[in-house]
N, C-alpha and C. Protein backbone atom coordinates (compact mmCIF):
# COMPACT_ATOMS: atom_id res chain seq x y z
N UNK A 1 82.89 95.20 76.95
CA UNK A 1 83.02 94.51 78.20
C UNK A 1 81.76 94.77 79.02
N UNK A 2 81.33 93.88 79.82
CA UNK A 2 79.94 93.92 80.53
C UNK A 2 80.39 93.63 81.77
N UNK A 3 79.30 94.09 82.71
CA UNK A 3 79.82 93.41 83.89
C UNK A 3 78.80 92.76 84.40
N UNK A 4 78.49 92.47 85.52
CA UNK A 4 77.60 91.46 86.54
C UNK A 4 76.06 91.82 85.77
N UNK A 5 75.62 93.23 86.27
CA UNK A 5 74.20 93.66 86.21
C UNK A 5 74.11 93.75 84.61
N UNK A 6 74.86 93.65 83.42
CA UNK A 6 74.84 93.26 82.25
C UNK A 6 75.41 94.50 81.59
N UNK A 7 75.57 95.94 82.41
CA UNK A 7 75.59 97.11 81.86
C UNK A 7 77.46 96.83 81.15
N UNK A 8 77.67 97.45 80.16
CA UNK A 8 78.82 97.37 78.92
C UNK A 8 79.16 98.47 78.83
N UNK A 9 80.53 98.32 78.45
CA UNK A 9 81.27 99.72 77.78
C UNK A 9 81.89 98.90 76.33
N UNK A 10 82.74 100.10 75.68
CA UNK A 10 82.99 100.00 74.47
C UNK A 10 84.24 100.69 74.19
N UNK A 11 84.79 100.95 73.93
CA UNK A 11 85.85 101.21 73.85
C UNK A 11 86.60 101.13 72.33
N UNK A 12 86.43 102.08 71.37
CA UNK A 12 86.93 101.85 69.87
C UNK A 12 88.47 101.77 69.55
N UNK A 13 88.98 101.08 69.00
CA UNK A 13 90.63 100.83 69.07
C UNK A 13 90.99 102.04 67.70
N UNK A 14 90.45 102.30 67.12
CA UNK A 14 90.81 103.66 66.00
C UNK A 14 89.25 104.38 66.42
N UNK A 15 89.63 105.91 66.43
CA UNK A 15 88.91 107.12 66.38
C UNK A 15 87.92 106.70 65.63
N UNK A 16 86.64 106.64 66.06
CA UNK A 16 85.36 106.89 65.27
C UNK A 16 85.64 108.13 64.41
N UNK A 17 85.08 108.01 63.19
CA UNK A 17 85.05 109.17 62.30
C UNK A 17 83.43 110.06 62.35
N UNK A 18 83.31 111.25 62.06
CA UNK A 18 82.37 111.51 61.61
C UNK A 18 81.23 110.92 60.85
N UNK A 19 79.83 111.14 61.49
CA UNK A 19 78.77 110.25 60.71
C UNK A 19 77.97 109.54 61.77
N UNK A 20 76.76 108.85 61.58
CA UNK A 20 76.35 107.57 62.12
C UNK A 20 77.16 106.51 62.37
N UNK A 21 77.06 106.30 63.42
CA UNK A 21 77.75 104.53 63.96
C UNK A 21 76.53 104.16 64.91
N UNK A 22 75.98 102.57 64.18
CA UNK A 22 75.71 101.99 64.98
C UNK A 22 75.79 100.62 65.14
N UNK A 23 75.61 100.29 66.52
CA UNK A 23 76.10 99.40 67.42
C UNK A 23 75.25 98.34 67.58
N UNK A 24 75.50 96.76 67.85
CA UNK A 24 74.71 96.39 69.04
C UNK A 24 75.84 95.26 69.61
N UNK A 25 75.18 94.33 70.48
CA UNK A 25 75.89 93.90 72.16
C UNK A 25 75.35 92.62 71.94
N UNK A 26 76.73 91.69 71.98
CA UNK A 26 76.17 90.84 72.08
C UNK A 26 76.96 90.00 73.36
N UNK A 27 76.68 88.60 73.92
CA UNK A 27 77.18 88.25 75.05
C UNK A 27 77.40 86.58 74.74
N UNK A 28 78.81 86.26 75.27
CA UNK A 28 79.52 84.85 75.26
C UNK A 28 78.91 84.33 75.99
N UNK A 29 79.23 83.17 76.63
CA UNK A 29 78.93 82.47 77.85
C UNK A 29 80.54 81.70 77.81
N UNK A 30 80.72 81.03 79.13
CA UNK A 30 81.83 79.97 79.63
C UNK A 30 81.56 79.36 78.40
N UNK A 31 80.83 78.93 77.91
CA UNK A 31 80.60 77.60 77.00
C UNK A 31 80.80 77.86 75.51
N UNK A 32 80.83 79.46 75.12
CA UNK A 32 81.19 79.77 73.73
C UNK A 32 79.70 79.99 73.09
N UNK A 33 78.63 80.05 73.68
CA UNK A 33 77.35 80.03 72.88
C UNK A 33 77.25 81.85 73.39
N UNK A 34 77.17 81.97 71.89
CA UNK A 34 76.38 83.58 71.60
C UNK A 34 75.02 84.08 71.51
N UNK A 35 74.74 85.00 72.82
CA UNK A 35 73.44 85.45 72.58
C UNK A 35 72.94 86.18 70.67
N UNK A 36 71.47 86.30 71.36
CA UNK A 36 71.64 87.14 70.30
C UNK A 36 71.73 88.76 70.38
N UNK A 37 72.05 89.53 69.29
CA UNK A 37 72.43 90.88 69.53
C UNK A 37 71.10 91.55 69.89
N UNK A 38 71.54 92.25 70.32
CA UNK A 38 70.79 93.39 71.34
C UNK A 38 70.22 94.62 70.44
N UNK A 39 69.29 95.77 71.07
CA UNK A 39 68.64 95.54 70.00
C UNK A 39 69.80 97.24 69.63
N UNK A 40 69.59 97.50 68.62
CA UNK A 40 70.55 98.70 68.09
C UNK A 40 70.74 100.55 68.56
N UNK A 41 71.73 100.58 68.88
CA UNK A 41 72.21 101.96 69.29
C UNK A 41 73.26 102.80 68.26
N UNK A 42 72.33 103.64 68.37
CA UNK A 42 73.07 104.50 67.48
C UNK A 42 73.62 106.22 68.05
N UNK A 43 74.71 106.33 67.81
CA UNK A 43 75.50 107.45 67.69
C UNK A 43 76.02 108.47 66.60
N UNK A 44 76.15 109.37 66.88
CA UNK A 44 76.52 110.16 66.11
C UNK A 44 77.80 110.95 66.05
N UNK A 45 78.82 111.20 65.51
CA UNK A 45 80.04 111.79 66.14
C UNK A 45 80.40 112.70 64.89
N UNK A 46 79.88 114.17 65.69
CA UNK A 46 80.36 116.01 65.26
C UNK A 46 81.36 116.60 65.48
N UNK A 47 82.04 116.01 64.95
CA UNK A 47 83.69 117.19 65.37
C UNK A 47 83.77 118.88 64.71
N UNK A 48 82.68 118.75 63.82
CA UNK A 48 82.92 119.80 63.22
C UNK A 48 82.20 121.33 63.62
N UNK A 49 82.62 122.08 64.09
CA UNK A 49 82.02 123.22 64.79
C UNK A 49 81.21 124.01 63.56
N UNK A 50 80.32 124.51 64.24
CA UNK A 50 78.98 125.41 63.46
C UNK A 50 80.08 127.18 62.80
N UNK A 51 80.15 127.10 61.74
CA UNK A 51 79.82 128.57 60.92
C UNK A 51 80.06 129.71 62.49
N UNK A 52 80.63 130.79 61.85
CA UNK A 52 80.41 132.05 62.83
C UNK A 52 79.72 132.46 62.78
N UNK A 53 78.74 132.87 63.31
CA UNK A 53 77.90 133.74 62.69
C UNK A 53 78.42 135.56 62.32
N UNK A 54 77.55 136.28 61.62
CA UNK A 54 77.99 138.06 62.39
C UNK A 54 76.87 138.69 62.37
N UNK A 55 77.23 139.86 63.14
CA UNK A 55 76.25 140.85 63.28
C UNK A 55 76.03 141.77 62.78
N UNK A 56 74.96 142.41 62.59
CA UNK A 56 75.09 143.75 61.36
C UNK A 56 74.38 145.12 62.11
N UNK A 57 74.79 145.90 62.16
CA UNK A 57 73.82 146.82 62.62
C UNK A 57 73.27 147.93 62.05
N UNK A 58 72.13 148.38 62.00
CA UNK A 58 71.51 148.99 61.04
C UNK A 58 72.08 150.74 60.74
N UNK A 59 72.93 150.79 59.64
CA UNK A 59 73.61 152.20 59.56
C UNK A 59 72.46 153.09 59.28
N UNK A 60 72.42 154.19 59.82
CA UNK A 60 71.60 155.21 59.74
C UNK A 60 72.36 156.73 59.91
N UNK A 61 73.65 156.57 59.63
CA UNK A 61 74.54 157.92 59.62
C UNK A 61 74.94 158.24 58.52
N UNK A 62 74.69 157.85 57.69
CA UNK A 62 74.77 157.56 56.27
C UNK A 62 76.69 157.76 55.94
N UNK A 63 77.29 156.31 56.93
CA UNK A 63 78.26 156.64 56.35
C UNK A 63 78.85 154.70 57.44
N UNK A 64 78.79 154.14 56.33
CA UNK A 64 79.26 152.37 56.29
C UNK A 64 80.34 152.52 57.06
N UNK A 65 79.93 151.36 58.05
CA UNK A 65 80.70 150.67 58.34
C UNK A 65 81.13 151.35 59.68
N UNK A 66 80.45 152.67 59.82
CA UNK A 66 80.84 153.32 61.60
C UNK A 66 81.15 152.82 62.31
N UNK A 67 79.78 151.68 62.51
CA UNK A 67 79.31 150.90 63.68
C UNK A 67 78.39 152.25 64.88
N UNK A 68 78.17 153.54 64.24
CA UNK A 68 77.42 154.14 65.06
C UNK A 68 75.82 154.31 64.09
N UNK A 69 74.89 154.22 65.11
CA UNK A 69 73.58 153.80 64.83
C UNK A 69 72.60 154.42 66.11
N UNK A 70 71.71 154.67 65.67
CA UNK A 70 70.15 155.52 66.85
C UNK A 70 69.59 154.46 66.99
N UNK A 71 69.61 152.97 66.31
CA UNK A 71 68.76 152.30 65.73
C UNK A 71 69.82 150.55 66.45
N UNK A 72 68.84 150.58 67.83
CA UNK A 72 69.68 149.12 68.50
C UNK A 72 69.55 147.96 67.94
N UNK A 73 68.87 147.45 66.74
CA UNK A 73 68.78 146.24 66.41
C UNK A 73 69.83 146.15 65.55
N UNK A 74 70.15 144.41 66.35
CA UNK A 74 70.94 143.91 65.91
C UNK A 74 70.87 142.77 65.01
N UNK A 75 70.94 142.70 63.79
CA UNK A 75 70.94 141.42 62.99
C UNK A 75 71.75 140.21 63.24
N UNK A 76 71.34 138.99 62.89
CA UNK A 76 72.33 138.03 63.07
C UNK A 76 72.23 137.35 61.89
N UNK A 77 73.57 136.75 61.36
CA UNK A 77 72.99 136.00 59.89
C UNK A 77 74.33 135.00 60.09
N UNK A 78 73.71 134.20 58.93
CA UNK A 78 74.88 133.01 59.25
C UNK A 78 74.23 132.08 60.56
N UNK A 79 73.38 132.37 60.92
CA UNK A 79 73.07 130.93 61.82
C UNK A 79 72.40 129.79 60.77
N UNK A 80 72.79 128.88 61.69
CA UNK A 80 72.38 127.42 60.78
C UNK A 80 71.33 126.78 61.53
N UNK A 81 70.35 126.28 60.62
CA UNK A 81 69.05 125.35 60.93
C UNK A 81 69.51 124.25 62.15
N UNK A 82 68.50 124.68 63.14
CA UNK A 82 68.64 123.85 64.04
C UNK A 82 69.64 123.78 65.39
N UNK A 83 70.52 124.89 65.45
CA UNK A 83 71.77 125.63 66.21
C UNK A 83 70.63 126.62 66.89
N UNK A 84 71.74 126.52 68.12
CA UNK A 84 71.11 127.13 69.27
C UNK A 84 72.16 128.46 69.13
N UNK A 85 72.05 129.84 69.53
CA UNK A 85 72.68 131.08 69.46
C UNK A 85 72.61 131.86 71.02
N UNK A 86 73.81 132.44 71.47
CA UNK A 86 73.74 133.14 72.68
C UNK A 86 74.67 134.72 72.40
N UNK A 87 74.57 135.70 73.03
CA UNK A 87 74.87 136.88 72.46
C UNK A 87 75.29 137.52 74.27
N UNK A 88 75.94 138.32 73.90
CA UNK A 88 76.73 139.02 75.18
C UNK A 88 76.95 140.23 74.70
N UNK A 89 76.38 141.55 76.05
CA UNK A 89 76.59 142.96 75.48
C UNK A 89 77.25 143.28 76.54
N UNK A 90 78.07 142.42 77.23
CA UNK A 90 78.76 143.15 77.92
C UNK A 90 80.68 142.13 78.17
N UNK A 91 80.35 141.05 77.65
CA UNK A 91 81.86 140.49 77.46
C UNK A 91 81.72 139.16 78.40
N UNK A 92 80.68 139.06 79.13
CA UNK A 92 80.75 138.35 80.40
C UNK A 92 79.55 137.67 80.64
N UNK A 93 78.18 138.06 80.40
CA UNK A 93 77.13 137.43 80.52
C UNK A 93 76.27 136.74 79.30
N UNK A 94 75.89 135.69 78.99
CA UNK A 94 75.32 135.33 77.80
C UNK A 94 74.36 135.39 78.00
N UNK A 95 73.07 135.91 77.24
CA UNK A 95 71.76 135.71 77.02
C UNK A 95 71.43 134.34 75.77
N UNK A 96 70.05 133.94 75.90
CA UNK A 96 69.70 133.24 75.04
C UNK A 96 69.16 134.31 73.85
N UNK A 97 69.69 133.98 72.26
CA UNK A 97 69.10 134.57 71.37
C UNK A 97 68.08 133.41 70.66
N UNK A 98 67.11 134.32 69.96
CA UNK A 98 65.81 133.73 69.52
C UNK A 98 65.95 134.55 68.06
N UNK A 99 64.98 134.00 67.40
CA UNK A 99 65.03 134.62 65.72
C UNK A 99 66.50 134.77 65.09
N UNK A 100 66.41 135.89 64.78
CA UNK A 100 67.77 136.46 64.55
C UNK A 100 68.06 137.83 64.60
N UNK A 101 67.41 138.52 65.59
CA UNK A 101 67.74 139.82 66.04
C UNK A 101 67.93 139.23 67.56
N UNK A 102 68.52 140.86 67.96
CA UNK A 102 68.27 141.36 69.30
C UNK A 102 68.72 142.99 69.47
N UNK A 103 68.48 143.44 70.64
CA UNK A 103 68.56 145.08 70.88
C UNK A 103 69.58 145.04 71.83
N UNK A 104 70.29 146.48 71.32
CA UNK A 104 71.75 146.88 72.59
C UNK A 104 70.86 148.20 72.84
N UNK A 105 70.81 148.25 74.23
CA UNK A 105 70.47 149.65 74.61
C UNK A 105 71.11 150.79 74.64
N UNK A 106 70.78 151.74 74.54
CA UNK A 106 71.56 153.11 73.79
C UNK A 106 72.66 152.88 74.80
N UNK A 107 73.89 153.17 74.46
CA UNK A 107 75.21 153.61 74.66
C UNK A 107 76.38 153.49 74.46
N UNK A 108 78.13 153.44 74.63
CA UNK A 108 78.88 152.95 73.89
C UNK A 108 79.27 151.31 74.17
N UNK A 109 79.66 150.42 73.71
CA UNK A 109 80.05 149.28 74.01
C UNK A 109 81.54 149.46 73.03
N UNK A 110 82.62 148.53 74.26
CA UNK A 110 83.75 148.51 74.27
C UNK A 110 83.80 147.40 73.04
N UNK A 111 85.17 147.25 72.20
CA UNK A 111 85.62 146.50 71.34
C UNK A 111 85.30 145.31 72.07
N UNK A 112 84.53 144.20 71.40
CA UNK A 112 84.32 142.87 72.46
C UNK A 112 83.38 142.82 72.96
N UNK A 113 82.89 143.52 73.79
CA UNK A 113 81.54 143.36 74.64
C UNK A 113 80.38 142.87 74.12
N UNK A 114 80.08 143.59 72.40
CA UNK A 114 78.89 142.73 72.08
C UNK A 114 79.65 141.35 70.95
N UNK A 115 79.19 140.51 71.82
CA UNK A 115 79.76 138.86 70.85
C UNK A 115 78.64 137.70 71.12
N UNK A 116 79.06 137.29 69.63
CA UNK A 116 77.61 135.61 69.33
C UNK A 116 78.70 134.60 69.52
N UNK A 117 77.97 133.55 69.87
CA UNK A 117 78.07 132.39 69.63
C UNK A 117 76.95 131.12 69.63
N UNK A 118 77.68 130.48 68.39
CA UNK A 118 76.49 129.52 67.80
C UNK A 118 77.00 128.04 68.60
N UNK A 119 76.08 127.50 68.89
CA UNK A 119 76.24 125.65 69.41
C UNK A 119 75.52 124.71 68.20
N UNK A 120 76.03 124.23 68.16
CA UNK A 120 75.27 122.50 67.20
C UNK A 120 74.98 121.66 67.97
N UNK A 121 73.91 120.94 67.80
CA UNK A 121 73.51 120.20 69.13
C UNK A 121 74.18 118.85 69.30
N UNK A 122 75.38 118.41 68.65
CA UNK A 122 76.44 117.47 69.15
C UNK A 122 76.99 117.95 70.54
């Protein structure tokens, strides 16, 4: 549907599925003569959320799986090409992560406090 200034909506009668969809616009007149279509738009529709990632931290007590370490870097694996990553050491604030490390500064952190999350750019 279009209105006066020519701008359109769309409105799909079944759920777009996952994938490319594209579109174009075309316009009636009173008289039944069809423009021609407009030129092409394309969409994309991601329902599907990105992988968890986890974190690893470097054991140096020589005894798996502590989670106690001298040594603040934090690994990240499981991110996917092209996903954006944010990390929280305290339960509440997100930082932006880069590469796939980052550092917790010496002390204890509560069950929870340090957590990732990955975005897909849908």
């Amino acid at each position: 549907m279009a209105d006066a200034n020519g701008a359109w909506t769309f409105t799909p009668e079944t759920e777009l599925a996952d994938g490319e969809h594209v579109f174009t616009v075309t316009a009636t007149d009173a008289a039944g003569n069809i423009s021609v279509p407009s030129a092409e738009f394309a969409l994309i529709v991601d329902t599907i959320a990105p992988a968890n990632p986890t974190l690893t931290l470097i054991s140096d007590t020589n005894i798996n799986d502590d989670g106690i370490t001298s040594n603040g870097e934090v690994t990240v694996s499981g991110l996917e090409d092209g996903e954006t990553w944010e990390y929280t050491v305290d339960g509440e604030t997100w930082l932006d992560g880069t590469g796939t490390t980052f550092s917790l500064d010496e002390g204890v952190y509560a069950d929870g406090d340090v957590q990732i999350r990955q975005t897909d750019v849908a």
